[in-house]
PDB file of N, CA and C in Angstrom:
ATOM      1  N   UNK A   1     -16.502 -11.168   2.064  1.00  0.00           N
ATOM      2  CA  UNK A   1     -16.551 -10.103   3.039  1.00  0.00           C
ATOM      3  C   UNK A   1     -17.351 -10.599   4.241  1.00  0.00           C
ATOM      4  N   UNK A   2     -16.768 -10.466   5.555  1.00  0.00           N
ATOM      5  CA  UNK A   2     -17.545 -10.841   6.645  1.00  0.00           C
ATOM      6  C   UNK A   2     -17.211  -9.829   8.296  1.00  0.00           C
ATOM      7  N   UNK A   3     -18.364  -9.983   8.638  1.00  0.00           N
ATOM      8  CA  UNK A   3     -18.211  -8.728   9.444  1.00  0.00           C
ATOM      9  C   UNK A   3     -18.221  -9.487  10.988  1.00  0.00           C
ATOM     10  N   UNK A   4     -17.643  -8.237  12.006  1.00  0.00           N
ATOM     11  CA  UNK A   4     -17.220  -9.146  13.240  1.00  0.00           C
ATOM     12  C   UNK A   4     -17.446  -8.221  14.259  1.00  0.00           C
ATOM     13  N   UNK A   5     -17.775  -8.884  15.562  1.00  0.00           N
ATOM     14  CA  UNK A   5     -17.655  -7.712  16.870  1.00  0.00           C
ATOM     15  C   UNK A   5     -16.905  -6.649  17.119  1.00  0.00           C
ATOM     16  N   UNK A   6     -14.960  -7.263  16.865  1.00  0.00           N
ATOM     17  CA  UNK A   6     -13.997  -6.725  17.310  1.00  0.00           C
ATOM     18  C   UNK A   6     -13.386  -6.668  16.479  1.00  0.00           C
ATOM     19  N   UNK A   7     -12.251  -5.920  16.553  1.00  0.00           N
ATOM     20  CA  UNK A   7     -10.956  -5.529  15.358  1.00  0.00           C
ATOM     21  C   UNK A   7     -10.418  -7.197  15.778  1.00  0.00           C
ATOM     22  N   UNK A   8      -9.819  -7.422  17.034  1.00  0.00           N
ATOM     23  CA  UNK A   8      -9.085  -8.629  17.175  1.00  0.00           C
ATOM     24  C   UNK A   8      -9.336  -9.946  16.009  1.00  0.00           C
ATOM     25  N   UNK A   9     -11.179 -10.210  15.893  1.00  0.00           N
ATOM     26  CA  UNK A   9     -11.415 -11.095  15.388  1.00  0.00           C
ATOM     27  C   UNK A   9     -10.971 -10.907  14.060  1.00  0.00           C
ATOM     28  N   UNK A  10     -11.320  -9.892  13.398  1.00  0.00           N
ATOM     29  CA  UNK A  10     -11.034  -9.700  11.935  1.00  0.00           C
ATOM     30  C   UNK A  10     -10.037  -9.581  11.425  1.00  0.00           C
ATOM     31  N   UNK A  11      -9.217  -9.412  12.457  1.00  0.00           N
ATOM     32  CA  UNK A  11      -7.615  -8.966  12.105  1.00  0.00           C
ATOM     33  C   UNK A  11      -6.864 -10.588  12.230  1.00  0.00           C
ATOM     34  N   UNK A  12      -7.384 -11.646  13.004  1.00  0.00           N
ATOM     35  CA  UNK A  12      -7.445 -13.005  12.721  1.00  0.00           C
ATOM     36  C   UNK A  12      -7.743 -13.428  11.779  1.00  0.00           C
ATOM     37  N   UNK A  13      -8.810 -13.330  11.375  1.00  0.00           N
ATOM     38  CA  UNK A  13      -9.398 -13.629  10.479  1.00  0.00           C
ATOM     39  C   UNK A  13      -8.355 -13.392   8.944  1.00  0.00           C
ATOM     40  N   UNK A  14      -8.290 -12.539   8.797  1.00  0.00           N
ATOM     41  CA  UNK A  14      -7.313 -11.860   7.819  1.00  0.00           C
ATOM     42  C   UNK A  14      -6.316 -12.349   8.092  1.00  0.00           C
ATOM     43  N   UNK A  15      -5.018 -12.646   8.839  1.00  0.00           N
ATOM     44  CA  UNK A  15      -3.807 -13.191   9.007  1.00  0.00           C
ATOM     45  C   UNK A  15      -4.114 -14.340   8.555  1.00  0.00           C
ATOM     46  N   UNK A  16      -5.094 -15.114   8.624  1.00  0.00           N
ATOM     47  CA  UNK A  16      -5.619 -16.675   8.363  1.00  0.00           C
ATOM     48  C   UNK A  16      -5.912 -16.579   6.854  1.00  0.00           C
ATOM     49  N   UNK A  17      -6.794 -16.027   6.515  1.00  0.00           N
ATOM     50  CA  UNK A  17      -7.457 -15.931   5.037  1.00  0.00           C
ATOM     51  C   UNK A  17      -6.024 -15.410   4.109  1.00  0.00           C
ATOM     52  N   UNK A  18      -5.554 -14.804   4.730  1.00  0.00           N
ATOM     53  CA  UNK A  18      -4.034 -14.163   3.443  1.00  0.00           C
ATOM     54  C   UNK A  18      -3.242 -15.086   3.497  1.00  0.00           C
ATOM     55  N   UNK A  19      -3.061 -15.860   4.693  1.00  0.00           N
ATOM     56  CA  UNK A  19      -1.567 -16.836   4.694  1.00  0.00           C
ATOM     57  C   UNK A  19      -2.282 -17.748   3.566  1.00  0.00           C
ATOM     58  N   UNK A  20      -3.314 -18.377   3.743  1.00  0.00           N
ATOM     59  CA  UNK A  20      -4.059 -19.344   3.342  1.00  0.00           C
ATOM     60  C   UNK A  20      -4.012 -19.397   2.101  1.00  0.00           C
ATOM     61  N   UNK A  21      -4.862 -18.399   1.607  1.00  0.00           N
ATOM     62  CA  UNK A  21      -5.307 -18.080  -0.211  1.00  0.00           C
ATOM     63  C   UNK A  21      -3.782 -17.368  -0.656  1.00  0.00           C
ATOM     64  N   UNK A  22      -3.122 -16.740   0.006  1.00  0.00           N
ATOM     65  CA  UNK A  22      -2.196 -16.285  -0.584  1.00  0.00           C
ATOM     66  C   UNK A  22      -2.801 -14.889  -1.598  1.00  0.00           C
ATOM     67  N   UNK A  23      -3.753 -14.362  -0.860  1.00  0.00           N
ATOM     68  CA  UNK A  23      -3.902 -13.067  -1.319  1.00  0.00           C
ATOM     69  C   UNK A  23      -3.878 -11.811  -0.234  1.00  0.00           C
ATOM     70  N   UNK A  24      -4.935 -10.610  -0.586  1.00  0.00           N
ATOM     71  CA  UNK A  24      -4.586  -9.704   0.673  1.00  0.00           C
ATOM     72  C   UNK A  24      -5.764  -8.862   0.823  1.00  0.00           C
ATOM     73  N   UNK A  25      -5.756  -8.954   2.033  1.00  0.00           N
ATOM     74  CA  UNK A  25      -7.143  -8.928   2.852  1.00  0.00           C
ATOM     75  C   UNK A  25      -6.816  -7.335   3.510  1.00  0.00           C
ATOM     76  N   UNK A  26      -8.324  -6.794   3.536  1.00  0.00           N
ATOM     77  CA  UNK A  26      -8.323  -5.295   3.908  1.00  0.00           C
ATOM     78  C   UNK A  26      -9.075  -5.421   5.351  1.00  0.00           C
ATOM     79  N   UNK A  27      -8.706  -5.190   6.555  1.00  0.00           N
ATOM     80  CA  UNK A  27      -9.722  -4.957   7.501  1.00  0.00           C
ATOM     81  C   UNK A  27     -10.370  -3.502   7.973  1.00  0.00           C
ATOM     82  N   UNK A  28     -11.476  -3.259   7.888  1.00  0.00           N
ATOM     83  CA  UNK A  28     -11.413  -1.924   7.783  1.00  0.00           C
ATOM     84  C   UNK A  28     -13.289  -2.033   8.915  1.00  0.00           C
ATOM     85  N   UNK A  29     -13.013  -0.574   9.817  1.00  0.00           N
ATOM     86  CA  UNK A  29     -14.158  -0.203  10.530  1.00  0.00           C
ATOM     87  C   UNK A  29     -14.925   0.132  10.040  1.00  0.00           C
ATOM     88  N   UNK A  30     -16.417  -0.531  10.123  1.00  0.00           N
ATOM     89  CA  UNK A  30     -17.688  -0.046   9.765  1.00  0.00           C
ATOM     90  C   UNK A  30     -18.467   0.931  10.660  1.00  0.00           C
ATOM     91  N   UNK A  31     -18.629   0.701  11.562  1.00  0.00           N
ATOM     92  CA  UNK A  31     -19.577   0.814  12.439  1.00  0.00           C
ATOM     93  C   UNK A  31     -19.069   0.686  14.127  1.00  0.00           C
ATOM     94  N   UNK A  32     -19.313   1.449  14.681  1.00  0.00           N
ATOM     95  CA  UNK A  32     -18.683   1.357  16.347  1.00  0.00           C
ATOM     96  C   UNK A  32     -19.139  -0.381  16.520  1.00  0.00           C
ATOM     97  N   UNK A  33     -18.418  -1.253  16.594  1.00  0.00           N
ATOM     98  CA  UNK A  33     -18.619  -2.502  17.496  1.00  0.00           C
ATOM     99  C   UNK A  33     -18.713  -3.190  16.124  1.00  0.00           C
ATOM    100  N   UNK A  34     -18.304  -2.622  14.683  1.00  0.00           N
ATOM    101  CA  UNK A  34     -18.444  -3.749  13.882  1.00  0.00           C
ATOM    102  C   UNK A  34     -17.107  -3.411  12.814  1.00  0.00           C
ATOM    103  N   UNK A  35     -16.453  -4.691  12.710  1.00  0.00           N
ATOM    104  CA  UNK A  35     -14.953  -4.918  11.425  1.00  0.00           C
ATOM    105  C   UNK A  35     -15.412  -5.572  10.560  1.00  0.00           C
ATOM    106  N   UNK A  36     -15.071  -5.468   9.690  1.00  0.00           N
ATOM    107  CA  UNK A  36     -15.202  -6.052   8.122  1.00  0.00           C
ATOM    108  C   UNK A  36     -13.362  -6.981   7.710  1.00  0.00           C
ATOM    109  N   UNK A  37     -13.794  -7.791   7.297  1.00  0.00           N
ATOM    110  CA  UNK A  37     -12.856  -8.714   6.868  1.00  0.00           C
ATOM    111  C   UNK A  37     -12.720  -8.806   5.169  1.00  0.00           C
ATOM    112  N   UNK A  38     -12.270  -8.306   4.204  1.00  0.00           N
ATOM    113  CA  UNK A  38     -12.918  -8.332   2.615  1.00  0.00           C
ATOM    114  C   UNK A  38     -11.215  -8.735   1.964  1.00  0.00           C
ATOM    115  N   UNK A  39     -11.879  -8.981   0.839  1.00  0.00           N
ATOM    116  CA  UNK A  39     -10.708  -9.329  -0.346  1.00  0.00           C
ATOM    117  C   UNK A  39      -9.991  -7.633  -0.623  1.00  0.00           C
ATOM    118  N   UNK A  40      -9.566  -7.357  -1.059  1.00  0.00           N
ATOM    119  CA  UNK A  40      -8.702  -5.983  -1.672  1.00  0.00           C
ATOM    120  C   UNK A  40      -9.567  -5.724  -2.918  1.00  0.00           C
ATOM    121  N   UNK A  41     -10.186  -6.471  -3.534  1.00  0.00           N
ATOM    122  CA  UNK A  41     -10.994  -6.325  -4.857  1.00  0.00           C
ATOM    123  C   UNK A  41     -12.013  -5.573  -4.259  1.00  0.00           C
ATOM    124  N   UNK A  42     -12.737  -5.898  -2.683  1.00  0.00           N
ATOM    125  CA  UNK A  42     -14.250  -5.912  -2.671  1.00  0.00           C
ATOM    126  C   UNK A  42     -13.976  -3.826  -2.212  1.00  0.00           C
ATOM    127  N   UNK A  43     -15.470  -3.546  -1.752  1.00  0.00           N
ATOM    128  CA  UNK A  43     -15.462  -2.062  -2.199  1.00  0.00           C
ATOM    129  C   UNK A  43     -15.247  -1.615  -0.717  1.00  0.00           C
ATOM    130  N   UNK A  44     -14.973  -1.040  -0.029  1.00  0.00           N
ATOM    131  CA  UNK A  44     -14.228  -0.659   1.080  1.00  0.00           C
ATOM    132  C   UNK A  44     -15.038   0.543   1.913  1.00  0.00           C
ATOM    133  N   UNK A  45     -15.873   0.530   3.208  1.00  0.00           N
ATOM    134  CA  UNK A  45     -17.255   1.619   2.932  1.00  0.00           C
ATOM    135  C   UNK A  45     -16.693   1.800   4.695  1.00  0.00           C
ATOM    136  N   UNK A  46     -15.802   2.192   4.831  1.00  0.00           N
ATOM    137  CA  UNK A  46     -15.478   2.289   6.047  1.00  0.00           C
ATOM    138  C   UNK A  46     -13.921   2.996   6.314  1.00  0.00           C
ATOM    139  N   UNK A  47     -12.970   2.697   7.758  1.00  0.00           N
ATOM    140  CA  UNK A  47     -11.749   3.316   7.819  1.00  0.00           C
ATOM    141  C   UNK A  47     -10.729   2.084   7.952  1.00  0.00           C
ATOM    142  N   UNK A  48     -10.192   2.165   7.082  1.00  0.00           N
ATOM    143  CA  UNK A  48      -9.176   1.030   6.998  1.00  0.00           C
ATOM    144  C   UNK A  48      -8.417   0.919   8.188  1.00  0.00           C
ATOM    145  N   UNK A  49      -8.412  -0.189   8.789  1.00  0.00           N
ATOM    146  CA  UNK A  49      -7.372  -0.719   9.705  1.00  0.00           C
ATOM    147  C   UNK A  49      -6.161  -1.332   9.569  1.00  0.00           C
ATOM    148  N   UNK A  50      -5.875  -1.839   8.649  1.00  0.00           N
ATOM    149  CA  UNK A  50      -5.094  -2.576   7.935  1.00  0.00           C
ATOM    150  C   UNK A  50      -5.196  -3.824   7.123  1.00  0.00           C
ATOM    151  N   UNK A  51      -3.835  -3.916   5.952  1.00  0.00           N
ATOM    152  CA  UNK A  51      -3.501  -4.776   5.315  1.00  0.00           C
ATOM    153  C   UNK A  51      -3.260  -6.072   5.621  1.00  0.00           C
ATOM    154  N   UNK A  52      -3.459  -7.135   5.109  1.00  0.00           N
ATOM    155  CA  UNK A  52      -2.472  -8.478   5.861  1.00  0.00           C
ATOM    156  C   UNK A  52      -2.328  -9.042   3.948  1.00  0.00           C
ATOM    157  N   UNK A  53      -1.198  -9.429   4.074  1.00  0.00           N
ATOM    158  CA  UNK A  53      -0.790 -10.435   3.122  1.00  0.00           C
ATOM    159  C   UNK A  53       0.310 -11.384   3.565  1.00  0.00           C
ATOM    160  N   UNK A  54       0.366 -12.813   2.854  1.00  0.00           N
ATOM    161  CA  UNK A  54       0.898 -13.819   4.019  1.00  0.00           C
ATOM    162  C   UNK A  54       1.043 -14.252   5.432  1.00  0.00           C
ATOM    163  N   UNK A  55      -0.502 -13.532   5.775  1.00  0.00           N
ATOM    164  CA  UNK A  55      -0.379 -13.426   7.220  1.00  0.00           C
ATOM    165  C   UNK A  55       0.149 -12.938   8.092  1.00  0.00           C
ATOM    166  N   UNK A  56       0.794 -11.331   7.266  1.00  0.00           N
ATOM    167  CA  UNK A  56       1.216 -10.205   7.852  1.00  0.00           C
ATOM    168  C   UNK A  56       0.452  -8.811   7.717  1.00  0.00           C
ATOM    169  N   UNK A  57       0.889  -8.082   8.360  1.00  0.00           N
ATOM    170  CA  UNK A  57       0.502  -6.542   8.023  1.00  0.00           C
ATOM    171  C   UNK A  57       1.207  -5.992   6.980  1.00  0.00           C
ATOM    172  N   UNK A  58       0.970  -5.695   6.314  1.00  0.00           N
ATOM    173  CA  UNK A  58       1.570  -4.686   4.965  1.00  0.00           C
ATOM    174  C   UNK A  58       1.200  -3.397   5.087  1.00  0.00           C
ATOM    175  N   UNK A  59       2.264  -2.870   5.656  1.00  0.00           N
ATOM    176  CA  UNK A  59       2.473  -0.945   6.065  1.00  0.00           C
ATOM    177  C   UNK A  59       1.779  -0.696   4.678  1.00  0.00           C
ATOM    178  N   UNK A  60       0.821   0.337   4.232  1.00  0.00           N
ATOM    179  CA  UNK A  60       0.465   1.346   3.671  1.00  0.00           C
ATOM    180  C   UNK A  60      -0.358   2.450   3.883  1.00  0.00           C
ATOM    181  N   UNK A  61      -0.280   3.729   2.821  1.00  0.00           N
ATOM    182  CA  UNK A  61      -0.609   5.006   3.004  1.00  0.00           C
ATOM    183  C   UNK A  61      -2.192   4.952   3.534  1.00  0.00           C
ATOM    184  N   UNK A  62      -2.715   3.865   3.265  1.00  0.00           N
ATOM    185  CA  UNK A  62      -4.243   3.919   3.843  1.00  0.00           C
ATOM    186  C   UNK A  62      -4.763   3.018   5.092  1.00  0.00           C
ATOM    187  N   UNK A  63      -3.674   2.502   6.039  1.00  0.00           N
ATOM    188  CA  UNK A  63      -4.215   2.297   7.193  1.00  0.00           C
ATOM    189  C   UNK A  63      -4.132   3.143   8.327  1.00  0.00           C
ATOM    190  N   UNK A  64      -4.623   3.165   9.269  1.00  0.00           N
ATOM    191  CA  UNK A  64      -4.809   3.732  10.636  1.00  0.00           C
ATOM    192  C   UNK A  64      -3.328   3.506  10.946  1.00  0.00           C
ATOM    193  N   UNK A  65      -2.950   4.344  11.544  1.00  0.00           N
ATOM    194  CA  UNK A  65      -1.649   4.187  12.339  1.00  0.00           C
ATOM    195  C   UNK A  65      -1.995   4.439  14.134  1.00  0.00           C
ATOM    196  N   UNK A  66      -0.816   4.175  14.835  1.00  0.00           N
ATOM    197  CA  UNK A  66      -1.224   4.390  16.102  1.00  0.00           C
ATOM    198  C   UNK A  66      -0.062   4.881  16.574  1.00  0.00           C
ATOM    199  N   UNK A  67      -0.074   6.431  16.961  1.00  0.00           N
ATOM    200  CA  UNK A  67       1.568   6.586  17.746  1.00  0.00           C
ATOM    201  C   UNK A  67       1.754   7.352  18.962  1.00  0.00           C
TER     202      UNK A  67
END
């Protein structure tokens, strides 16, 4: 789990770490000015931004949408 300025970075971060390990990464808001980057195992203390697996987004019922 590692935490970051911006959504941009973490949401990098995550496209990188899922293609990579081949698992799936949760990015989710902590704190105004701070993202979290974590495994799907780790415990989730914030508003999910989204999924990435293979270095994609994976649509589900618990990310932020934008419309």
């Amino acid at each position: 789990m590692e935490t970051y300025p911006t959504l941009r970075q973490a949401t990098g971060v995550a496209r990188i770490l899922s293609k990579r390990s081949s698992c799936t990464i949760v990015v989710y808001r902590q704190a105004e000015e701070k993202f979290v980057a974590a495994h799907s195992t780790d415990r989730v203390e914030g508003v999910i931004e989204g999924v990435y697996r293979d270095g994609y987004v994976v649509p589900t019922l618990l990310s932020k949408t934008e419309r």
